[in-house]
PDB file of N, CA and C in Angstrom:
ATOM      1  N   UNK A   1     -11.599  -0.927 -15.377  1.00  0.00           N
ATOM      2  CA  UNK A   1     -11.886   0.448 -15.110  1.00  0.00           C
ATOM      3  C   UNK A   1     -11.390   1.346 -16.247  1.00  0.00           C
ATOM      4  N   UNK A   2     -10.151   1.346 -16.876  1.00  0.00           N
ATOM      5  CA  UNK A   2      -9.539   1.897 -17.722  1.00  0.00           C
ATOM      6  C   UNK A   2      -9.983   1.584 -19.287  1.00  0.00           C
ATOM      7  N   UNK A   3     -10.669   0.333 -19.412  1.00  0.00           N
ATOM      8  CA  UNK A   3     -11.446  -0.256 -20.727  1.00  0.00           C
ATOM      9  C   UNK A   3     -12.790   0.211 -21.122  1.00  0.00           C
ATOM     10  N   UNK A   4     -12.432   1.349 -21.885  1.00  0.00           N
ATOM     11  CA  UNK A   4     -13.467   2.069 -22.176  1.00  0.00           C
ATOM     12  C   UNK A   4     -14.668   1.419 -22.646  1.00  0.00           C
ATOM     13  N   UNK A   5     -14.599   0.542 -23.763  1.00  0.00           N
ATOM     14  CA  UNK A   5     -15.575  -0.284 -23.943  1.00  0.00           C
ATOM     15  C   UNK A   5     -16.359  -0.871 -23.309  1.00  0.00           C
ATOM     16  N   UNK A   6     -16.179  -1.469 -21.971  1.00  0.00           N
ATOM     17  CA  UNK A   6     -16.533  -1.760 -21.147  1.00  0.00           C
ATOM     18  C   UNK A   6     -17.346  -1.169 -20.121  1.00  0.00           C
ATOM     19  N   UNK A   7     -16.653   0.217 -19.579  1.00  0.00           N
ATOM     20  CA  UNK A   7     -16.775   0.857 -18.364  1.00  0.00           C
ATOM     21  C   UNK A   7     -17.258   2.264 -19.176  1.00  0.00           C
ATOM     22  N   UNK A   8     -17.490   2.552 -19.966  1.00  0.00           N
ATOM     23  CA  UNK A   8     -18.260   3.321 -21.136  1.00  0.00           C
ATOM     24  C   UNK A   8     -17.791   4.791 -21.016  1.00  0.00           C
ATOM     25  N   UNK A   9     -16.641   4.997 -20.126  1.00  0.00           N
ATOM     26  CA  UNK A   9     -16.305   6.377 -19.437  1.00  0.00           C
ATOM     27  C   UNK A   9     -14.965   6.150 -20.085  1.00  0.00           C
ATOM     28  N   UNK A  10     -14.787   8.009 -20.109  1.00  0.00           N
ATOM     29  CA  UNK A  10     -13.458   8.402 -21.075  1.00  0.00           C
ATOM     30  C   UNK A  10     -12.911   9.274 -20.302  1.00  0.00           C
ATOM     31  N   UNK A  11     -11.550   8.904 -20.010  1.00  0.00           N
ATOM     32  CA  UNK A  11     -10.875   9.500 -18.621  1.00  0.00           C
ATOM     33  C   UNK A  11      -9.791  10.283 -19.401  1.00  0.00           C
ATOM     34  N   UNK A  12      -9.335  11.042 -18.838  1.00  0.00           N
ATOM     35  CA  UNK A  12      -8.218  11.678 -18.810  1.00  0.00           C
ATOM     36  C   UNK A  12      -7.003  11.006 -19.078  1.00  0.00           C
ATOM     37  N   UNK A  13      -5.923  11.449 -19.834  1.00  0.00           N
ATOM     38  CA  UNK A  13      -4.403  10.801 -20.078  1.00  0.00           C
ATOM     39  C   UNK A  13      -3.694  10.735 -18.643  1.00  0.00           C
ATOM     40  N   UNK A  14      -3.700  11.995 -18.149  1.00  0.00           N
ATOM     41  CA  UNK A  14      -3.115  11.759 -17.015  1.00  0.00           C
ATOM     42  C   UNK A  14      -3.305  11.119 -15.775  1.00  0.00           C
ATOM     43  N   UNK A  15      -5.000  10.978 -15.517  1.00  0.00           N
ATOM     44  CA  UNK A  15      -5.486  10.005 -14.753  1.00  0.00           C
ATOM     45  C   UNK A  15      -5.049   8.437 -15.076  1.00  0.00           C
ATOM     46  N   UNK A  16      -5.546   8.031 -16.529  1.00  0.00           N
ATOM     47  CA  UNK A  16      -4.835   6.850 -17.015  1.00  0.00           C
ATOM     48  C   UNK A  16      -3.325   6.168 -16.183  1.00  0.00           C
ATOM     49  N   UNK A  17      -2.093   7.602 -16.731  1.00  0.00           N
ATOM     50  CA  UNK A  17      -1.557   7.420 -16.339  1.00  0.00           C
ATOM     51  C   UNK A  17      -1.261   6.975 -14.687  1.00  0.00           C
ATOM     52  N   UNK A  18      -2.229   7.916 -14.178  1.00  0.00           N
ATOM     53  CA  UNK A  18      -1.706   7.749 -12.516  1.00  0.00           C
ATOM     54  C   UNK A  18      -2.094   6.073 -12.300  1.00  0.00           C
ATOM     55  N   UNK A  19      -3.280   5.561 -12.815  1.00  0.00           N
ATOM     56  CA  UNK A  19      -3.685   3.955 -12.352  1.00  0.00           C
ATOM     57  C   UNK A  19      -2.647   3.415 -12.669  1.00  0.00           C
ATOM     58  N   UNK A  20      -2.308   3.317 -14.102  1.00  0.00           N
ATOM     59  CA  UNK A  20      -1.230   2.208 -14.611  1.00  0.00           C
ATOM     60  C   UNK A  20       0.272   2.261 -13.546  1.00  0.00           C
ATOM     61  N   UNK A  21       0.472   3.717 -13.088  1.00  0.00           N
ATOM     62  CA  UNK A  21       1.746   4.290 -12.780  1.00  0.00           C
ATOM     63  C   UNK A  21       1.133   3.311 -10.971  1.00  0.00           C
ATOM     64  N   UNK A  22       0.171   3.572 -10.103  1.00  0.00           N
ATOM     65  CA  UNK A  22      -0.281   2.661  -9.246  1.00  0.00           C
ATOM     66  C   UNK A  22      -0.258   1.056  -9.361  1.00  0.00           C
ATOM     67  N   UNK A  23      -0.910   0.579 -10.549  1.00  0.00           N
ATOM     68  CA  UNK A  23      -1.103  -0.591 -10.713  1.00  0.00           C
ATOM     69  C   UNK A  23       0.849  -1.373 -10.716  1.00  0.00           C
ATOM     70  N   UNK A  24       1.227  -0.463 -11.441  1.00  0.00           N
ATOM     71  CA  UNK A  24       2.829  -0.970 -11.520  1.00  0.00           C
ATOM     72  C   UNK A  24       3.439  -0.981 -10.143  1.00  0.00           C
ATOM     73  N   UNK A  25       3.484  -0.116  -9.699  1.00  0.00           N
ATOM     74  CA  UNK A  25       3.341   0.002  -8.228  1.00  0.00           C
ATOM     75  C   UNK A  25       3.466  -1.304  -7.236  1.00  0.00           C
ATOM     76  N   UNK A  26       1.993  -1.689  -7.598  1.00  0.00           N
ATOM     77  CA  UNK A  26       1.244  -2.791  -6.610  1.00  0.00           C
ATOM     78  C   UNK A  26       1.891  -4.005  -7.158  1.00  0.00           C
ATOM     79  N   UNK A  27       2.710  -4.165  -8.069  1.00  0.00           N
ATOM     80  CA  UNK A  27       3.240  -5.419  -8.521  1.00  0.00           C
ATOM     81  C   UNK A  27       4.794  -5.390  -8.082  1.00  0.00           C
ATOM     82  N   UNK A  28       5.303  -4.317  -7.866  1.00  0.00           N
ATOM     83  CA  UNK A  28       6.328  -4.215  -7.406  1.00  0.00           C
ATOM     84  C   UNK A  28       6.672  -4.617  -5.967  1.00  0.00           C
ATOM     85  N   UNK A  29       5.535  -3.964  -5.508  1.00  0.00           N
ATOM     86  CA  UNK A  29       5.806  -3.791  -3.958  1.00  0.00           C
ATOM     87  C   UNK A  29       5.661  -5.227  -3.167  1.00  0.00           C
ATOM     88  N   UNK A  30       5.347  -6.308  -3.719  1.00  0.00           N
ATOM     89  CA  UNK A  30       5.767  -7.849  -3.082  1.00  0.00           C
ATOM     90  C   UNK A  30       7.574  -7.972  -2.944  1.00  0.00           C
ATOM     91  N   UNK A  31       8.256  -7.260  -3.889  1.00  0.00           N
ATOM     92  CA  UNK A  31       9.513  -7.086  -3.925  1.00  0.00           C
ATOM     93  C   UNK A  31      10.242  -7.171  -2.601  1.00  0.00           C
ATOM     94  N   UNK A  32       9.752  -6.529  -1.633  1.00  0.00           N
ATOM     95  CA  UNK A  32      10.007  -5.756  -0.268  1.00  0.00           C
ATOM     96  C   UNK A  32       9.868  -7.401   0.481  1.00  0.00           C
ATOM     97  N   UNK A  33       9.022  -8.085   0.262  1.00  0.00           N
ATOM     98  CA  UNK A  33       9.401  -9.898   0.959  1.00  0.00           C
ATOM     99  C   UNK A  33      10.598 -10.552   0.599  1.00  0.00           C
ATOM    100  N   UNK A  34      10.123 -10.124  -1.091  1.00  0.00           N
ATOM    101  CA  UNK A  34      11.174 -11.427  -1.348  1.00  0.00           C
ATOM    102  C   UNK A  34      12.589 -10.524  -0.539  1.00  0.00           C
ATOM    103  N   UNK A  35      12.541  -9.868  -0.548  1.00  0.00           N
ATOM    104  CA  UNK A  35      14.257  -9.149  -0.329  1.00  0.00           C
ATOM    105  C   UNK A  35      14.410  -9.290   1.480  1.00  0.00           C
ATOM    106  N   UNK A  36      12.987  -9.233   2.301  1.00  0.00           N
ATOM    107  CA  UNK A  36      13.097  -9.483   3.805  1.00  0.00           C
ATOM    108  C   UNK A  36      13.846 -11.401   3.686  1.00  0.00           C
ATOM    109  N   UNK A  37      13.195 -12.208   2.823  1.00  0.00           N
ATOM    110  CA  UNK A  37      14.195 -13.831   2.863  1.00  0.00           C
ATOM    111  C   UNK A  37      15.091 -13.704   2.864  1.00  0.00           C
ATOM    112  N   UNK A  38      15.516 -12.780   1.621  1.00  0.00           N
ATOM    113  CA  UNK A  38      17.291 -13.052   1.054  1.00  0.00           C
ATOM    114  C   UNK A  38      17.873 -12.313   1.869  1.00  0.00           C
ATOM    115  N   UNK A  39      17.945 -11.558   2.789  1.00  0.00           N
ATOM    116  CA  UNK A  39      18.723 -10.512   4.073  1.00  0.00           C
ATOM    117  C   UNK A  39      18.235 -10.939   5.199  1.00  0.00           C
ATOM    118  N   UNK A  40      17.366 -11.696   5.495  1.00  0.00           N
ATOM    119  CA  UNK A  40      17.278 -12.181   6.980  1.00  0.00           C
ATOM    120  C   UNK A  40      19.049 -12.493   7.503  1.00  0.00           C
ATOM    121  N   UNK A  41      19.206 -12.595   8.836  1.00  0.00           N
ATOM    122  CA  UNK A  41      20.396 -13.255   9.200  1.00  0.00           C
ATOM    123  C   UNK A  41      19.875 -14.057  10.750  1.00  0.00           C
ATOM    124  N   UNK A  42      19.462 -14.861  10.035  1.00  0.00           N
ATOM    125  CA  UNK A  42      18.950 -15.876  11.684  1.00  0.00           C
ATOM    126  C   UNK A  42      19.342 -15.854  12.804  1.00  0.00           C
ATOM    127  N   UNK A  43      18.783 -15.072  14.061  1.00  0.00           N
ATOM    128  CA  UNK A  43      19.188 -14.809  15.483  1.00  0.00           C
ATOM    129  C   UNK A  43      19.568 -13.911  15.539  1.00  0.00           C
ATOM    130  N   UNK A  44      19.317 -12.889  14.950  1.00  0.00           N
ATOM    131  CA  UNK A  44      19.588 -11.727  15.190  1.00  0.00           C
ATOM    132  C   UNK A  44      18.494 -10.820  15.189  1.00  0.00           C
ATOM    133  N   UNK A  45      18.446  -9.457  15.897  1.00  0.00           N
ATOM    134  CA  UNK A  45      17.520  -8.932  16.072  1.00  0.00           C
ATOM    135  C   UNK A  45      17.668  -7.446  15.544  1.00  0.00           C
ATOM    136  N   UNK A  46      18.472  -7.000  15.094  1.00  0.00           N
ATOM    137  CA  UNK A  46      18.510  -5.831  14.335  1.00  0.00           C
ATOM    138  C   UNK A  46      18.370  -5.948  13.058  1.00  0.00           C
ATOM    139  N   UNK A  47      18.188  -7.003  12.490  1.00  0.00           N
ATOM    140  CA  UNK A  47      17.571  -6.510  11.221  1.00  0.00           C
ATOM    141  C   UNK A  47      16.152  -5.939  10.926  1.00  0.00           C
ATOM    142  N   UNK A  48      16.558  -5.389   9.455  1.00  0.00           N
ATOM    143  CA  UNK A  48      15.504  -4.115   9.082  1.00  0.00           C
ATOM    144  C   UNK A  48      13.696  -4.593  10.081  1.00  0.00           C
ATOM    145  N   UNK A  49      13.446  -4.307   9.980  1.00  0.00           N
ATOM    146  CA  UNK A  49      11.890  -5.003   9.828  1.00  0.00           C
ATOM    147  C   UNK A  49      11.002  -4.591   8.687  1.00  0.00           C
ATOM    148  N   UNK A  50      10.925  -5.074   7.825  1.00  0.00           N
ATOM    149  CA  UNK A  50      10.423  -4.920   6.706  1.00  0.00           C
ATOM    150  C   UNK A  50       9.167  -5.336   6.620  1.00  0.00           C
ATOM    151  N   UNK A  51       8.575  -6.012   7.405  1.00  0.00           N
ATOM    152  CA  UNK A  51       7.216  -6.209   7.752  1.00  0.00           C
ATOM    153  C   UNK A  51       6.885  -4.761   7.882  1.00  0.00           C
ATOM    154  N   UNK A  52       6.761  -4.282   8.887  1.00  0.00           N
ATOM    155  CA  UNK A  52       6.961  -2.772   9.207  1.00  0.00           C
ATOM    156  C   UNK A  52       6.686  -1.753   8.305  1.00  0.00           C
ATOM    157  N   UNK A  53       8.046  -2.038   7.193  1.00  0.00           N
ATOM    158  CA  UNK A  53       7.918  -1.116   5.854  1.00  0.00           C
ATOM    159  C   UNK A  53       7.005  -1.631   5.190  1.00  0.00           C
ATOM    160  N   UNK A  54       6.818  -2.550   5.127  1.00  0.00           N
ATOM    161  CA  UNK A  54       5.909  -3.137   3.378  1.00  0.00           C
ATOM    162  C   UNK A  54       4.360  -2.559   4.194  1.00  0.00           C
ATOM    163  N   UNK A  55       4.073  -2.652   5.152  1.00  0.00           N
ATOM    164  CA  UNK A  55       2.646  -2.450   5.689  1.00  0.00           C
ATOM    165  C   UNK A  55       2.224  -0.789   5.274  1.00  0.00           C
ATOM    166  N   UNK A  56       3.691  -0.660   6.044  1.00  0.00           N
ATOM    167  CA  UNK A  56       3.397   1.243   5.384  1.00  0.00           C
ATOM    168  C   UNK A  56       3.397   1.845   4.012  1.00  0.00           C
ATOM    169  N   UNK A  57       4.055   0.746   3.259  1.00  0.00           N
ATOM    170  CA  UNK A  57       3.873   1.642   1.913  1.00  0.00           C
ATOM    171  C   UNK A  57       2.979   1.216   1.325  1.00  0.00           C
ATOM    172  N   UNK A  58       2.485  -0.092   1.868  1.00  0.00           N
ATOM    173  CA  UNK A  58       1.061  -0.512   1.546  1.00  0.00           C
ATOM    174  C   UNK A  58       0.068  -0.062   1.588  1.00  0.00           C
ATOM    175  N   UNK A  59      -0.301   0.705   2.860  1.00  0.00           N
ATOM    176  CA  UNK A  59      -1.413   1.699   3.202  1.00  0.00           C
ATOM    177  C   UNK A  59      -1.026   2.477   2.501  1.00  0.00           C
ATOM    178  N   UNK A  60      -0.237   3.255   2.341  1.00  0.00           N
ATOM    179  CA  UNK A  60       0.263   4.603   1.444  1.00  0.00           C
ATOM    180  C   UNK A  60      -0.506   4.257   0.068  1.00  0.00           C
ATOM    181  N   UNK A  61       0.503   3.603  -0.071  1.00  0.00           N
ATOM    182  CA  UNK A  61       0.360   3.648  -1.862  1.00  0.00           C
ATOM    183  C   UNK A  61      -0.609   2.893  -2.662  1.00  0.00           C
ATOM    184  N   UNK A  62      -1.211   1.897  -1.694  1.00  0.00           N
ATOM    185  CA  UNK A  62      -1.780   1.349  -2.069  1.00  0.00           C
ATOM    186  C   UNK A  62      -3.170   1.261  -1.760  1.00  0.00           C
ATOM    187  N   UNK A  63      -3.781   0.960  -1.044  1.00  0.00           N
ATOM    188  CA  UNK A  63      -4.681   1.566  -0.110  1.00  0.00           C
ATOM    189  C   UNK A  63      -5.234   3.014  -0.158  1.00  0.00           C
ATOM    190  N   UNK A  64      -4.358   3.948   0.131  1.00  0.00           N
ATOM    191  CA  UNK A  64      -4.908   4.898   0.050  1.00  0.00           C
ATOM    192  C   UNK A  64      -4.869   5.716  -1.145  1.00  0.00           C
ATOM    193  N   UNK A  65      -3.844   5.398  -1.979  1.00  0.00           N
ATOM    194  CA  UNK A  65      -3.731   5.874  -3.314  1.00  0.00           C
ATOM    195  C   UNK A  65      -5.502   5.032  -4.240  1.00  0.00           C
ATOM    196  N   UNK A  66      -5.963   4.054  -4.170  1.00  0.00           N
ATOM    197  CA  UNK A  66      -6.850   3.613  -4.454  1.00  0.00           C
ATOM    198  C   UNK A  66      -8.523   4.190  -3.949  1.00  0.00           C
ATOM    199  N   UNK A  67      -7.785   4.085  -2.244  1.00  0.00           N
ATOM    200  CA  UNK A  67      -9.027   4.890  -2.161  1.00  0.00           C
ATOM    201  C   UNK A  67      -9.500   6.620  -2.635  1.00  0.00           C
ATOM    202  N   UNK A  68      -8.742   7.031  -3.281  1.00  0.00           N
ATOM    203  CA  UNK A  68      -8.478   8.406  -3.498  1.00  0.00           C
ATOM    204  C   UNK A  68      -8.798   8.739  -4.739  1.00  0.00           C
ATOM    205  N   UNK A  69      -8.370   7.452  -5.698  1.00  0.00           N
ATOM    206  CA  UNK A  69      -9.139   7.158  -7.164  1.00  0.00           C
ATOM    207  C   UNK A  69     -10.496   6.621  -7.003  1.00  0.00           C
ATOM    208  N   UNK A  70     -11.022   6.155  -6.249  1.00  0.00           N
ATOM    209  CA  UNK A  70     -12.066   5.796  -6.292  1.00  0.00           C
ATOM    210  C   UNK A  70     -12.950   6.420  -5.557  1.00  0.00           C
ATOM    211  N   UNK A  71     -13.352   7.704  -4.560  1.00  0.00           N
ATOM    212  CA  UNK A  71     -13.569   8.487  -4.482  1.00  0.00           C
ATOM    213  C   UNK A  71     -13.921   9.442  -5.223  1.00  0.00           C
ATOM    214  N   UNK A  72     -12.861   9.559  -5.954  1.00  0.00           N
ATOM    215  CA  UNK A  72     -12.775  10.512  -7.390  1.00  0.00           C
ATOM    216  C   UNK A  72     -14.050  10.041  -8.444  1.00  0.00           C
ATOM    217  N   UNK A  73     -13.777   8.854  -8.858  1.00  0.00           N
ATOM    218  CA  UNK A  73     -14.807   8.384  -9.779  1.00  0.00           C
ATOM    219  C   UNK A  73     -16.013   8.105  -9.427  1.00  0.00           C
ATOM    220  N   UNK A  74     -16.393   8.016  -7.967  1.00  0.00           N
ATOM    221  CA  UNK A  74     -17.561   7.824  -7.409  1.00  0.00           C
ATOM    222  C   UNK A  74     -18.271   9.090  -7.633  1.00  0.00           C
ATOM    223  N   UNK A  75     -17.169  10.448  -7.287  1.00  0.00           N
ATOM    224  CA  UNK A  75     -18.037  11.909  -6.737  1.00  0.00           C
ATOM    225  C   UNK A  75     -18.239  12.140  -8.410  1.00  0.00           C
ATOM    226  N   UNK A  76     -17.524  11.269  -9.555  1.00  0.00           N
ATOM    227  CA  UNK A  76     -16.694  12.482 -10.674  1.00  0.00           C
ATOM    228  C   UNK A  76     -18.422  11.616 -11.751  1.00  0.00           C
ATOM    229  N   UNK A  77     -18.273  10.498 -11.824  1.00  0.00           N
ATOM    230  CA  UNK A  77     -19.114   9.384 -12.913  1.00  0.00           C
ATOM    231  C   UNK A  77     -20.050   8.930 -11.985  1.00  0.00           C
ATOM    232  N   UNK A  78     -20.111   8.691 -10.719  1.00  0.00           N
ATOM    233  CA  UNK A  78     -21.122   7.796 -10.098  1.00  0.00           C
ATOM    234  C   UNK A  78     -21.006   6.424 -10.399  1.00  0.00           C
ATOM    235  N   UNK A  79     -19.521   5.787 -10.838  1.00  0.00           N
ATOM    236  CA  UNK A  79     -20.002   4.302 -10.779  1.00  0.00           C
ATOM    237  C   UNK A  79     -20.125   3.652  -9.410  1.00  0.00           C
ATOM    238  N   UNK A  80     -20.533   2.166  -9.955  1.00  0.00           N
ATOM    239  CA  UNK A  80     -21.124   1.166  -8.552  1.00  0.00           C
ATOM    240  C   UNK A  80     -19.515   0.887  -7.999  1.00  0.00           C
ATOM    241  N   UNK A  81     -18.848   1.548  -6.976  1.00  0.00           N
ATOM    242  CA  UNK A  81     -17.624   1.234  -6.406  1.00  0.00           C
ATOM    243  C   UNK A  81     -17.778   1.192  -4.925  1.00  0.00           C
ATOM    244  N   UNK A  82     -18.906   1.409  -4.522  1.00  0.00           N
ATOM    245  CA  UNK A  82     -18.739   1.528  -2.880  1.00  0.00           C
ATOM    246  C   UNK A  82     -18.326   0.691  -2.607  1.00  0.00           C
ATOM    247  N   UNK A  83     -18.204  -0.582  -2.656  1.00  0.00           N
ATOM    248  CA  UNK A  83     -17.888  -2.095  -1.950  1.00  0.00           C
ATOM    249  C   UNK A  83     -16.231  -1.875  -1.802  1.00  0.00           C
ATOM    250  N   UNK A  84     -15.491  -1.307  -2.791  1.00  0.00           N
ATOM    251  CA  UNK A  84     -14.254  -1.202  -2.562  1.00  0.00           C
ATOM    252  C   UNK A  84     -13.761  -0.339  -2.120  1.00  0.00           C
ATOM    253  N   UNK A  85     -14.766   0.674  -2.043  1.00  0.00           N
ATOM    254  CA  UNK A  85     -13.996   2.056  -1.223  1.00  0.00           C
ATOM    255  C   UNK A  85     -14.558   1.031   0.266  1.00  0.00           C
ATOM    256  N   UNK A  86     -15.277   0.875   0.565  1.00  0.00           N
ATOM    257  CA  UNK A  86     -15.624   0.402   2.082  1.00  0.00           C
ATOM    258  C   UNK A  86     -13.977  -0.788   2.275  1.00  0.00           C
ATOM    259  N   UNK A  87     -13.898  -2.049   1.196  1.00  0.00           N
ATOM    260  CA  UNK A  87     -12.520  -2.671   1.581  1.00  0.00           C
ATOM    261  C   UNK A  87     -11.123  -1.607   2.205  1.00  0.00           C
ATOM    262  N   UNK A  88     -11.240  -0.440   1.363  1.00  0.00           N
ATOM    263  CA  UNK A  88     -10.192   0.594   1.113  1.00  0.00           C
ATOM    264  C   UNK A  88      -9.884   0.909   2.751  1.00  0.00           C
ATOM    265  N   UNK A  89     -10.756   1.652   2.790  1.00  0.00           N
ATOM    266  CA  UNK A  89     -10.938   2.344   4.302  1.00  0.00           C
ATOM    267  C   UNK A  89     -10.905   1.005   5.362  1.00  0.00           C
ATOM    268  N   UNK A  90     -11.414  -0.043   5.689  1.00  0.00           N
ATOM    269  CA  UNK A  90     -11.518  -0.934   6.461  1.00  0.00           C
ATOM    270  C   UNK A  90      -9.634  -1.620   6.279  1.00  0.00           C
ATOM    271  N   UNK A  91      -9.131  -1.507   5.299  1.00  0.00           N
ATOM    272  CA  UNK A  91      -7.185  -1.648   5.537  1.00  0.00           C
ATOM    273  C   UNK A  91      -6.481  -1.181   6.065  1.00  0.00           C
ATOM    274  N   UNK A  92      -7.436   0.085   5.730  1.00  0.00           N
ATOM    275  CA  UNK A  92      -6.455   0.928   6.420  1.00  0.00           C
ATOM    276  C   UNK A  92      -6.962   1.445   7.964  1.00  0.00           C
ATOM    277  N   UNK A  93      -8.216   0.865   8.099  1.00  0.00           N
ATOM    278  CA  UNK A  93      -8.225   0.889   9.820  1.00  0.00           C
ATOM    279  C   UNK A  93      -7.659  -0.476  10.446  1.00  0.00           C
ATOM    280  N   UNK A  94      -7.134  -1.553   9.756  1.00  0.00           N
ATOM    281  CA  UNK A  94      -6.365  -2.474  10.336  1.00  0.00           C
ATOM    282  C   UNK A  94      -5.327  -2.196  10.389  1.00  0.00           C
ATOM    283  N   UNK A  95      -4.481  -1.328   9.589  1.00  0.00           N
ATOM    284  CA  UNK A  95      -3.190  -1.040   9.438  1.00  0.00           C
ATOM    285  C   UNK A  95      -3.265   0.011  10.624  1.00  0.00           C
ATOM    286  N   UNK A  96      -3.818   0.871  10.658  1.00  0.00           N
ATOM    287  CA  UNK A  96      -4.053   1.663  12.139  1.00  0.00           C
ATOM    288  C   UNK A  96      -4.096   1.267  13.956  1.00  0.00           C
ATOM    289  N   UNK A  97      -4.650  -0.280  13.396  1.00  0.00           N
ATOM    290  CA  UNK A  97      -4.585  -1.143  14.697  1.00  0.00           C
ATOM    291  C   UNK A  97      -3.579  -1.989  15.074  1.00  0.00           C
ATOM    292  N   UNK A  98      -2.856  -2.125  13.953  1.00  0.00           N
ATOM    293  CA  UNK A  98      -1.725  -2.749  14.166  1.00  0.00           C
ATOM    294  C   UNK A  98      -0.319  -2.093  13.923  1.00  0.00           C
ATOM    295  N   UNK A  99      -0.999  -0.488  14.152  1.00  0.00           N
ATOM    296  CA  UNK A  99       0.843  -0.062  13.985  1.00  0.00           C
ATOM    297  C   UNK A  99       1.653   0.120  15.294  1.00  0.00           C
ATOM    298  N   UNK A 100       0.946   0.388  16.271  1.00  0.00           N
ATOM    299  CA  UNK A 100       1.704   0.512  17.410  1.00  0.00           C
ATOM    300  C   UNK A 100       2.882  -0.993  17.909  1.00  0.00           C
ATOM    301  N   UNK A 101       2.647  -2.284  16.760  1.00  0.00           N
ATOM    302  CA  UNK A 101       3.587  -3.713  17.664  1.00  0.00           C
ATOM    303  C   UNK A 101       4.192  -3.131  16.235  1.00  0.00           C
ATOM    304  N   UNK A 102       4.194  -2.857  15.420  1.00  0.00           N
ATOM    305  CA  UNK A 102       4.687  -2.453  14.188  1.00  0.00           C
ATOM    306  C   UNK A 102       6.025  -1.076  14.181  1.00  0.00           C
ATOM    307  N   UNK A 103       5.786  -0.097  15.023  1.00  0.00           N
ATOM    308  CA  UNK A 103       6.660   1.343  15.952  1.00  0.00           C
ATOM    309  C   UNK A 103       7.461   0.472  16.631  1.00  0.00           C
ATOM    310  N   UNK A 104       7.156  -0.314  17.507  1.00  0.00           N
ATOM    311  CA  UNK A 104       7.655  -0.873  18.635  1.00  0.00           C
ATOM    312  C   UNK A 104       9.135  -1.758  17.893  1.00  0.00           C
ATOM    313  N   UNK A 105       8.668  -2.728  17.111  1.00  0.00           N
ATOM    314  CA  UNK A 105       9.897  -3.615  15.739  1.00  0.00           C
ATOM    315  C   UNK A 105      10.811  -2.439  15.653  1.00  0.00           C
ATOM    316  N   UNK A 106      10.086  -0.942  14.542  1.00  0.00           N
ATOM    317  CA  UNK A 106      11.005  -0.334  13.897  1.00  0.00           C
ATOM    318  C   UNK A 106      11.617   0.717  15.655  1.00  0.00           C
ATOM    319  N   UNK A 107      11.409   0.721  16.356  1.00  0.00           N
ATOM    320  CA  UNK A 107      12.359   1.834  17.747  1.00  0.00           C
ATOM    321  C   UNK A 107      13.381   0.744  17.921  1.00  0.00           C
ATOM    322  N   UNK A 108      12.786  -0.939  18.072  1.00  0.00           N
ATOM    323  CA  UNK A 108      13.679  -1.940  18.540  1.00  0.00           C
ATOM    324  C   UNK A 108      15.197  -1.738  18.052  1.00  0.00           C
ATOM    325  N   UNK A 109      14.569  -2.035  16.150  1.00  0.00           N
ATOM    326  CA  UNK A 109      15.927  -1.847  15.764  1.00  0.00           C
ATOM    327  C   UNK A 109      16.749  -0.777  15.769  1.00  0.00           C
ATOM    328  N   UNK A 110      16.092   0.723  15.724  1.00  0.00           N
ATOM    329  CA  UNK A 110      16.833   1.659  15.711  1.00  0.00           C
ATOM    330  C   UNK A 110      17.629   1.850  17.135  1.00  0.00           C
ATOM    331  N   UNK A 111      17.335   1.369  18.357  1.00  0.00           N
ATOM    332  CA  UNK A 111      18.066   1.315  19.346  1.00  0.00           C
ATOM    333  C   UNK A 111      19.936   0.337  19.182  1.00  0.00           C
ATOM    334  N   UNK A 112      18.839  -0.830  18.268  1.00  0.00           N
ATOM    335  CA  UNK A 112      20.031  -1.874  18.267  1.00  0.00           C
ATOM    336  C   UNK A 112      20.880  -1.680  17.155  1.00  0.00           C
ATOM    337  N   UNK A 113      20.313  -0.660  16.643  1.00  0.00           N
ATOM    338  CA  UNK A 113      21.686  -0.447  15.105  1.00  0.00           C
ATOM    339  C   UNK A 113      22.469   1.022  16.285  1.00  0.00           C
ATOM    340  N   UNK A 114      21.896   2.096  16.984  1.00  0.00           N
ATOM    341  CA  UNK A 114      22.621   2.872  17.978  1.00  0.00           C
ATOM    342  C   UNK A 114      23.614   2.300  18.674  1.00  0.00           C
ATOM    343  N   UNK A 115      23.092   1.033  19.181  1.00  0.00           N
ATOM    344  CA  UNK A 115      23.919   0.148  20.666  1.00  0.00           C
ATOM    345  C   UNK A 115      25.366  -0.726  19.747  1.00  0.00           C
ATOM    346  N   UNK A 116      25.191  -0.933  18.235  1.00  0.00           N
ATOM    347  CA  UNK A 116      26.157  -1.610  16.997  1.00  0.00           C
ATOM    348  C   UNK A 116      27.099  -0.488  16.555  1.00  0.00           C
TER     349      UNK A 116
END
């Protein structure tokens, strides 16, 4: 998208920036697992739920930060992107269907770090 040669469109510095500043982002944010292994404490039930978190900053930042660039370039150049704005939106109506057992994890623990 950003390879001009390629994608024959000449974007903005600061747009640039925002993908790369996203794309870095999206490589980071597996981080949030590896760190749910290394802090688990087996049989216990107040720990974080980080499932929980990683889903949400997933939709956030990822998901919807994408769909928001690609929107942009659809209304801005007209390239062929619908297929991924349709993935975009369809994540984030799963992430919508599955947040309520997702609330339920993060009240659990906040009761059980209150009751600690």
């Amino acid at each position: 998208m950003l390879i001009v040669s390629q994608s024959g469109l000449v974007y903005s510095f600061a747009f640039e920036n925002f993908v790369i500043g996203l794309a870095s982002l999206n490589l980071m944010l597996p981080s949030i697992g590896l760190y749910s292994l290394s802090a688990s404490e087996f049989g216990k039930d107040w720990v974080v739920p980080l499932d929980a978190v990683y889903k949400l900053l997933h939709v956030i930042f990822i998901n919807g930060a994408y769909l928001g660039v690609r929107v942009y370039l659809w209304l801005l150049f007209t390239p062929d992107t619908s297929i991924f704005i349709i993935k975009n939106i369809y994540s984030i109506l799963i992430f919508f269907r599955d947040i309520p057992a997702d609330l339920q994890a993060i009240r659990r623990w906040v009761y059980a770090r209150k009751e600690a």
